[in-house]
PDB file of N, CA and C in Angstrom:
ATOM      1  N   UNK A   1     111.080 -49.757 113.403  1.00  0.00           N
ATOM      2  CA  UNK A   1     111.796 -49.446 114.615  1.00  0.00           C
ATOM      3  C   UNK A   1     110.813 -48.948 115.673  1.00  0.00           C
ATOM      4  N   UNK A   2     111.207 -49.312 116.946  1.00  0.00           N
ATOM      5  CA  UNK A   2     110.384 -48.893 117.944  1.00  0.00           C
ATOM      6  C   UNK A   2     110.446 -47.661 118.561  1.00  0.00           C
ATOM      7  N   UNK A   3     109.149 -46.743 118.968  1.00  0.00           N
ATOM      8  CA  UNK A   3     109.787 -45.844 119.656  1.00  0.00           C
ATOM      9  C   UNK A   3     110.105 -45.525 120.979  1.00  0.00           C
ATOM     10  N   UNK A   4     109.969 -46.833 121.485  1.00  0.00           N
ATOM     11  CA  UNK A   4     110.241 -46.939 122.747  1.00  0.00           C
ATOM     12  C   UNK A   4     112.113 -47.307 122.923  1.00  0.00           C
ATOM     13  N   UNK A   5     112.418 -46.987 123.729  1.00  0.00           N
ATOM     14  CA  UNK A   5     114.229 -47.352 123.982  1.00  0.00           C
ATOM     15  C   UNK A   5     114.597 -47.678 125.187  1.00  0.00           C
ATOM     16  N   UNK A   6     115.014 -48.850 125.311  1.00  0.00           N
ATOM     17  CA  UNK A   6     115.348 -49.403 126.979  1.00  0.00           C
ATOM     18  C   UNK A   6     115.845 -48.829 127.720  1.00  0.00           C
ATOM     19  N   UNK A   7     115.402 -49.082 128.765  1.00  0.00           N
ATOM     20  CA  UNK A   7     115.367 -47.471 130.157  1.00  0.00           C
ATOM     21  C   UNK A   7     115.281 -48.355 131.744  1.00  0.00           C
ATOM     22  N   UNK A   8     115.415 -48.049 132.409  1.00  0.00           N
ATOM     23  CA  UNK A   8     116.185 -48.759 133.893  1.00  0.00           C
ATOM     24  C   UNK A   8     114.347 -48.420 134.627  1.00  0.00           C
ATOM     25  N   UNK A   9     114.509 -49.387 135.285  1.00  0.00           N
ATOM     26  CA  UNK A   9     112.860 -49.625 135.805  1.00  0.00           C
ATOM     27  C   UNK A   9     112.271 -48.687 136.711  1.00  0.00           C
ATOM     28  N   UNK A  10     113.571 -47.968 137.249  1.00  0.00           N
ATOM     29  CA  UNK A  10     113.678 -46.558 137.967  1.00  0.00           C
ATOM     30  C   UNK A  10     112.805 -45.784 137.302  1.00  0.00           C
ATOM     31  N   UNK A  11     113.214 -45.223 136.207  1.00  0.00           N
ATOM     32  CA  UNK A  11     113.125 -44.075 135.445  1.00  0.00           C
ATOM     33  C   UNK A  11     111.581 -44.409 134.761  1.00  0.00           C
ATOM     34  N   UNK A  12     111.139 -45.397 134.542  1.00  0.00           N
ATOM     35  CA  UNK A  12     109.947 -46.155 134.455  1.00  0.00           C
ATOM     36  C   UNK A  12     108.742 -44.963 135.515  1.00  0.00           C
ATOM     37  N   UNK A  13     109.460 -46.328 136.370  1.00  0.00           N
ATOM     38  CA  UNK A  13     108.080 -45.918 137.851  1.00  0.00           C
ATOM     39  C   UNK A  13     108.233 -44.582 137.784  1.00  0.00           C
ATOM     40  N   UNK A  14     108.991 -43.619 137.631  1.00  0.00           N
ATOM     41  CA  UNK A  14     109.090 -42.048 138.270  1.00  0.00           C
ATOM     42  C   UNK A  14     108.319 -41.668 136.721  1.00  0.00           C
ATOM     43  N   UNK A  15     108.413 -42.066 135.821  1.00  0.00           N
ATOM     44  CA  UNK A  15     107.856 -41.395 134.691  1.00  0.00           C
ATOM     45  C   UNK A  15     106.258 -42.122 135.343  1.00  0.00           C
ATOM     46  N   UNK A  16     105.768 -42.887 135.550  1.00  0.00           N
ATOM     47  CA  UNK A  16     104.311 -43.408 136.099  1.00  0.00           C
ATOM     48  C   UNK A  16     103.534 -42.780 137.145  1.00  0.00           C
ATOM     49  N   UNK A  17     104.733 -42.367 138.176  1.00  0.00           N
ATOM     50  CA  UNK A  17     103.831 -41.128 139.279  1.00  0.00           C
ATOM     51  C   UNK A  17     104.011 -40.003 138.820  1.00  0.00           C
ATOM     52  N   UNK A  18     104.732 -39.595 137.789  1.00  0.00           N
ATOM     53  CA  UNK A  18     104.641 -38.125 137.160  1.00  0.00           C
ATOM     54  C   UNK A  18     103.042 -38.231 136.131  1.00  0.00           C
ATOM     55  N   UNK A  19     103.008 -39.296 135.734  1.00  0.00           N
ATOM     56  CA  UNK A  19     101.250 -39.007 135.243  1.00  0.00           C
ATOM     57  C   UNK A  19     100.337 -39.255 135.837  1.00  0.00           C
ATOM     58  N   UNK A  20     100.423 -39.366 137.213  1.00  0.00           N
ATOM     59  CA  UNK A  20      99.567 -39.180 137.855  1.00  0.00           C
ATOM     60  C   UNK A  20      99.127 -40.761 138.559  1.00  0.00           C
ATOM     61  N   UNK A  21     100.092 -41.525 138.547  1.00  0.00           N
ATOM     62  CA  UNK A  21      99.455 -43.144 139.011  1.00  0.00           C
ATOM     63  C   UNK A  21     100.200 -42.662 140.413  1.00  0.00           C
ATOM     64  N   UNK A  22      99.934 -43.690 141.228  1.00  0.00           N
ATOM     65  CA  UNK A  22     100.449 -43.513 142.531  1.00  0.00           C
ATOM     66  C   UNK A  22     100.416 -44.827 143.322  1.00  0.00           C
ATOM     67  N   UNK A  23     101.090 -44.864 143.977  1.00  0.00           N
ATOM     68  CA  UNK A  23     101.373 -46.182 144.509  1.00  0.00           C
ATOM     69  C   UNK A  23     100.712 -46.729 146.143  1.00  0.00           C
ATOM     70  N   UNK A  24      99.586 -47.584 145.273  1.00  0.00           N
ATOM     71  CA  UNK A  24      98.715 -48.478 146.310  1.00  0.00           C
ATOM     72  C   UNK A  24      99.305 -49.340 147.286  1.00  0.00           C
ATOM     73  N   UNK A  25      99.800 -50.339 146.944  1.00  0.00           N
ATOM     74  CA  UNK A  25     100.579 -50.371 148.200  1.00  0.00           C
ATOM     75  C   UNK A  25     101.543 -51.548 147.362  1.00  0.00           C
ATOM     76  N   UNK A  26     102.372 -51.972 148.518  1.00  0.00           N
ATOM     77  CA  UNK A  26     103.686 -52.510 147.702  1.00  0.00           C
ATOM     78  C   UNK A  26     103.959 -54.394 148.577  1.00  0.00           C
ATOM     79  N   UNK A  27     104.641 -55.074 147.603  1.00  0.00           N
ATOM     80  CA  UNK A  27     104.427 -56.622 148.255  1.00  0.00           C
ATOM     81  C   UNK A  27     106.570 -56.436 148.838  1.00  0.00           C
ATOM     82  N   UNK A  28     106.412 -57.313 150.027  1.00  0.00           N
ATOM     83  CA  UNK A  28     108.272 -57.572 150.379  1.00  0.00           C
ATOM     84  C   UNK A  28     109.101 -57.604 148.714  1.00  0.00           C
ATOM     85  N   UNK A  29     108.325 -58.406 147.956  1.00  0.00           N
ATOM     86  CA  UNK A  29     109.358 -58.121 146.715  1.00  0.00           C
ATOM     87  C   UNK A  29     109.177 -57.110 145.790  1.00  0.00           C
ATOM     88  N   UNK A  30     109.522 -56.908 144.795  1.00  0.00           N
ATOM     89  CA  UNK A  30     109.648 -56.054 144.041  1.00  0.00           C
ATOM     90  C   UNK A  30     108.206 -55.051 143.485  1.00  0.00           C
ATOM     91  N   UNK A  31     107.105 -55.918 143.522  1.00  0.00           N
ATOM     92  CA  UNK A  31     105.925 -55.710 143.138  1.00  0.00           C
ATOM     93  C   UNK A  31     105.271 -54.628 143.434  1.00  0.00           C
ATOM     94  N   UNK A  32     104.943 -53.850 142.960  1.00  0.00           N
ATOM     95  CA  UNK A  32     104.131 -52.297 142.987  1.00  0.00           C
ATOM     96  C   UNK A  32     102.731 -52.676 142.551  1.00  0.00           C
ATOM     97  N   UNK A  33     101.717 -52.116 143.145  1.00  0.00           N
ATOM     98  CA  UNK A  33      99.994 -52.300 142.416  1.00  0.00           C
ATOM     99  C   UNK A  33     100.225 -50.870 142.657  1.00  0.00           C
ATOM    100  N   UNK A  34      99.984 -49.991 141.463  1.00  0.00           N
ATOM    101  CA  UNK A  34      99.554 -48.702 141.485  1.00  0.00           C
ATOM    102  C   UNK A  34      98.329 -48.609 140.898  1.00  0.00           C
ATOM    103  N   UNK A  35      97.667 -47.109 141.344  1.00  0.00           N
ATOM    104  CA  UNK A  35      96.156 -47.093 140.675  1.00  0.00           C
ATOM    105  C   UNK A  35      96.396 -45.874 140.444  1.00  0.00           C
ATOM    106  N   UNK A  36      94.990 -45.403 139.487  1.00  0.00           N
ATOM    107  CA  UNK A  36      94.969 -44.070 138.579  1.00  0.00           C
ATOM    108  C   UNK A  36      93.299 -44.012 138.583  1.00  0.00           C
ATOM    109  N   UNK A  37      93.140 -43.035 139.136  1.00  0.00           N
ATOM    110  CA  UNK A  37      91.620 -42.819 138.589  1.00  0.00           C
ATOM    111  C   UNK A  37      91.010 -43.044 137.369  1.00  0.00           C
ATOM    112  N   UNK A  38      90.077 -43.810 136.902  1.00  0.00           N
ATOM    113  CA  UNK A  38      89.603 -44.379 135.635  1.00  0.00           C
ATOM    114  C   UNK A  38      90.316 -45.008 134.689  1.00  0.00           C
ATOM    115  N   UNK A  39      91.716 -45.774 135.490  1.00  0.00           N
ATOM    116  CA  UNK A  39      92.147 -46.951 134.825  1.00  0.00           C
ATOM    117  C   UNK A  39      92.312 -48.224 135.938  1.00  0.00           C
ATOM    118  N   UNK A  40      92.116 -49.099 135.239  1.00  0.00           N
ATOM    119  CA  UNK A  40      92.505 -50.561 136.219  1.00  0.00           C
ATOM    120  C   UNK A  40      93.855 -50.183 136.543  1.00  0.00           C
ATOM    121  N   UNK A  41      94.076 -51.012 138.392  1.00  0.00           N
ATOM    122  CA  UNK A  41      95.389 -50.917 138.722  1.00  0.00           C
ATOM    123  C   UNK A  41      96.402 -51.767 137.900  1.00  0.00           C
ATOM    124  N   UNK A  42      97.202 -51.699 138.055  1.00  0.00           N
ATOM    125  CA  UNK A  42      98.528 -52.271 137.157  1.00  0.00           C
ATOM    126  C   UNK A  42      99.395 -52.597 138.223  1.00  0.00           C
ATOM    127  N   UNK A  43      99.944 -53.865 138.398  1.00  0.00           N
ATOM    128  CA  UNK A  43     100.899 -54.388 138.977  1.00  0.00           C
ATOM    129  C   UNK A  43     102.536 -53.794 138.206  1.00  0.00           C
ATOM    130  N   UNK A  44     103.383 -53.266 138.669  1.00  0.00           N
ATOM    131  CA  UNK A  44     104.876 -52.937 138.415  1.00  0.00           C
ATOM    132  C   UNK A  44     106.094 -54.050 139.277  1.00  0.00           C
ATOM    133  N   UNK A  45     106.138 -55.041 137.936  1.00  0.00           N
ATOM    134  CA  UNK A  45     107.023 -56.158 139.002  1.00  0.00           C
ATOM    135  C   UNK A  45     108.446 -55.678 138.375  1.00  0.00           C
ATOM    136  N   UNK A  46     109.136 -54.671 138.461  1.00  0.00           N
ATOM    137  CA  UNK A  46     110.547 -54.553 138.484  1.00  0.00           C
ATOM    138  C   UNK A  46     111.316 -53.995 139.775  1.00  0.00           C
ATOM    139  N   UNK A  47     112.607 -54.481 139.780  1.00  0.00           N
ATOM    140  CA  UNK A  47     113.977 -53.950 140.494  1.00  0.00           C
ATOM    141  C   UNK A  47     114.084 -53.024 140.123  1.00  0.00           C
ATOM    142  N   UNK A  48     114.256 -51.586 140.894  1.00  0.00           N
ATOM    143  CA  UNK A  48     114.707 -50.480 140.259  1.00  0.00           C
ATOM    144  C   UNK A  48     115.769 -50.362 139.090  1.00  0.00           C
ATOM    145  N   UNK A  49     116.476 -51.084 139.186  1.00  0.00           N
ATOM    146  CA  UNK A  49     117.760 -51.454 138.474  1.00  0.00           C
ATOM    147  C   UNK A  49     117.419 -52.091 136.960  1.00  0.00           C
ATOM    148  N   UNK A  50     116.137 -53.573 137.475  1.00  0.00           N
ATOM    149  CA  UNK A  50     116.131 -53.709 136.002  1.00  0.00           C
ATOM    150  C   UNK A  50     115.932 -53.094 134.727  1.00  0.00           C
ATOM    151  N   UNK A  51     116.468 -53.402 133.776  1.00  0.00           N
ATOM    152  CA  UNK A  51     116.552 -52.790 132.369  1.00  0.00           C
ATOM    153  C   UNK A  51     114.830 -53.038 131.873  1.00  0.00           C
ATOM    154  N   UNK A  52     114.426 -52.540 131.520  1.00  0.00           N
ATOM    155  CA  UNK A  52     112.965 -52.556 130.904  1.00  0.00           C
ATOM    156  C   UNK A  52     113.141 -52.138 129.020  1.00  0.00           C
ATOM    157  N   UNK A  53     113.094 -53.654 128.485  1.00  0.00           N
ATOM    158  CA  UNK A  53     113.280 -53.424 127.092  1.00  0.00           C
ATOM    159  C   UNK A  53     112.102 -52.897 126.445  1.00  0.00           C
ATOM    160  N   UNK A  54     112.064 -52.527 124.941  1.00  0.00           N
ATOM    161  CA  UNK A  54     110.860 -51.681 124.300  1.00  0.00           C
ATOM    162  C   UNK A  54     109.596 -52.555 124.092  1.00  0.00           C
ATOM    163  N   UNK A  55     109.601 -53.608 123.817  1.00  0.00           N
ATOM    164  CA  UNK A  55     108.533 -54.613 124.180  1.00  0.00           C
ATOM    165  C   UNK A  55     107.735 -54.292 124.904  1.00  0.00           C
ATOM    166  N   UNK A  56     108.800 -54.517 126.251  1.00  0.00           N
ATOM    167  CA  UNK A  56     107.816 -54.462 127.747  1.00  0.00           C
ATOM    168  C   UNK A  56     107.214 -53.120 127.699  1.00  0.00           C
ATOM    169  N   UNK A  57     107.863 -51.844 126.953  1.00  0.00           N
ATOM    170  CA  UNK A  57     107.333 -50.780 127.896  1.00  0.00           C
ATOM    171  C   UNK A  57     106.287 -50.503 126.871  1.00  0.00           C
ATOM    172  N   UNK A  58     106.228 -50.805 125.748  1.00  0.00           N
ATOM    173  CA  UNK A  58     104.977 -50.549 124.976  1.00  0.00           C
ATOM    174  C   UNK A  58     103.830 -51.449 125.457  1.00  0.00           C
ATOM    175  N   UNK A  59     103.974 -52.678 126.296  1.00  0.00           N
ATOM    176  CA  UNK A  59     102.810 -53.555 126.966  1.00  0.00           C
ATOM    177  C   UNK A  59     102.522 -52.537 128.150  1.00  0.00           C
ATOM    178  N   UNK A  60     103.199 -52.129 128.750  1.00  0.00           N
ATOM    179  CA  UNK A  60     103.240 -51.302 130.165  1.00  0.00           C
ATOM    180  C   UNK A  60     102.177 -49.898 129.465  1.00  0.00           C
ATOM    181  N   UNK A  61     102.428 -49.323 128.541  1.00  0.00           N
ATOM    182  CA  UNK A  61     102.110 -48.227 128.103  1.00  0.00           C
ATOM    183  C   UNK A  61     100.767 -47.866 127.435  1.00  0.00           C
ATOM    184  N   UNK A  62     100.091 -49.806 127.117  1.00  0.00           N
ATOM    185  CA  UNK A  62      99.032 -49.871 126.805  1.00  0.00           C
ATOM    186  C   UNK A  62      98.093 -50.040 127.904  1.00  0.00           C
ATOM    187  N   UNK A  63      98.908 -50.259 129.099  1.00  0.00           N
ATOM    188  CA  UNK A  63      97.650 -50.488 130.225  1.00  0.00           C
ATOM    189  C   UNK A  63      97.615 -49.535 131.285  1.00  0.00           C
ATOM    190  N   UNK A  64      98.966 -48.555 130.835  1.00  0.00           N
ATOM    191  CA  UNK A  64      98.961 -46.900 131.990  1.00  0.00           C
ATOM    192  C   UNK A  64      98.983 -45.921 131.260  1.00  0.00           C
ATOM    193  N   UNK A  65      99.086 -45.880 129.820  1.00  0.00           N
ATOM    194  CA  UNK A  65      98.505 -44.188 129.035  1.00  0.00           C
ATOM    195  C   UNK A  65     100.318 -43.621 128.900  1.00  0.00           C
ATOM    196  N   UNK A  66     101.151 -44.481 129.384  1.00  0.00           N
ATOM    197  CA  UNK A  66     102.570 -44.029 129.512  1.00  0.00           C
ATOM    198  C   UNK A  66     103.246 -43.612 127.955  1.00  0.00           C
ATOM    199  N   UNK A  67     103.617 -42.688 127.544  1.00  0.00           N
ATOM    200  CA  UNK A  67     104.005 -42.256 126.300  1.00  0.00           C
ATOM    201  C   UNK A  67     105.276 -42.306 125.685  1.00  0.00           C
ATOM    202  N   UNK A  68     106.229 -41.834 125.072  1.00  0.00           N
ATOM    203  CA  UNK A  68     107.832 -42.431 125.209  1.00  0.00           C
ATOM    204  C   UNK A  68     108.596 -40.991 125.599  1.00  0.00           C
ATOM    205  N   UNK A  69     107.414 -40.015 125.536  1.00  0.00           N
ATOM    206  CA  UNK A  69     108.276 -38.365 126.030  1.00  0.00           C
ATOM    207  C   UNK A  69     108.183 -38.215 127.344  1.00  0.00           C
ATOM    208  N   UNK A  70     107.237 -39.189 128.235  1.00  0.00           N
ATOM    209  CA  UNK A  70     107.138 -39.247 129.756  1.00  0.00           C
ATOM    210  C   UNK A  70     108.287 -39.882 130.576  1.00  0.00           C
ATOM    211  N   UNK A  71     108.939 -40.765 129.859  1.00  0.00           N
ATOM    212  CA  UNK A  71     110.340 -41.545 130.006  1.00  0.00           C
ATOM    213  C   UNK A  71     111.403 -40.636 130.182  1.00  0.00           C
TER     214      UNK A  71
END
């Protein structure tokens, strides 16, 4: 079982600027490039709304340090 648990893309991004990423700048659609000091930026292509299953957020979590108690 995973310990990640599907969570709204909202609650995502706000758990991502609470560790400290911050948002570089943003495209007309959905697309976020945030950066973090001494990690590569990371593109965030969700709708606030979309559902972000445990898959995705353990891929997301390997490339921003994101944990499942930061959620």
């Amino acid at each position: 079982m995973s310990q990640w648990r599907s969570t709204k893309a909202k609650r995502v991004l706000a758990a991502l600027l609470r560790i400290g990423w911050r948002i570089k700048r943003e495209t007309a659609s959905s697309h976020k490039i945030l950066e973090r000091g001494g990690w590569e930026d990371y593109t965030f292509a969700f709708h606030d709304g979309d559902e972000v299953g445990p898959r995705m957020l353990a891929r997301i979590a390997k490339k921003t340090g994101l944990q499942p108690e930061d959620v």
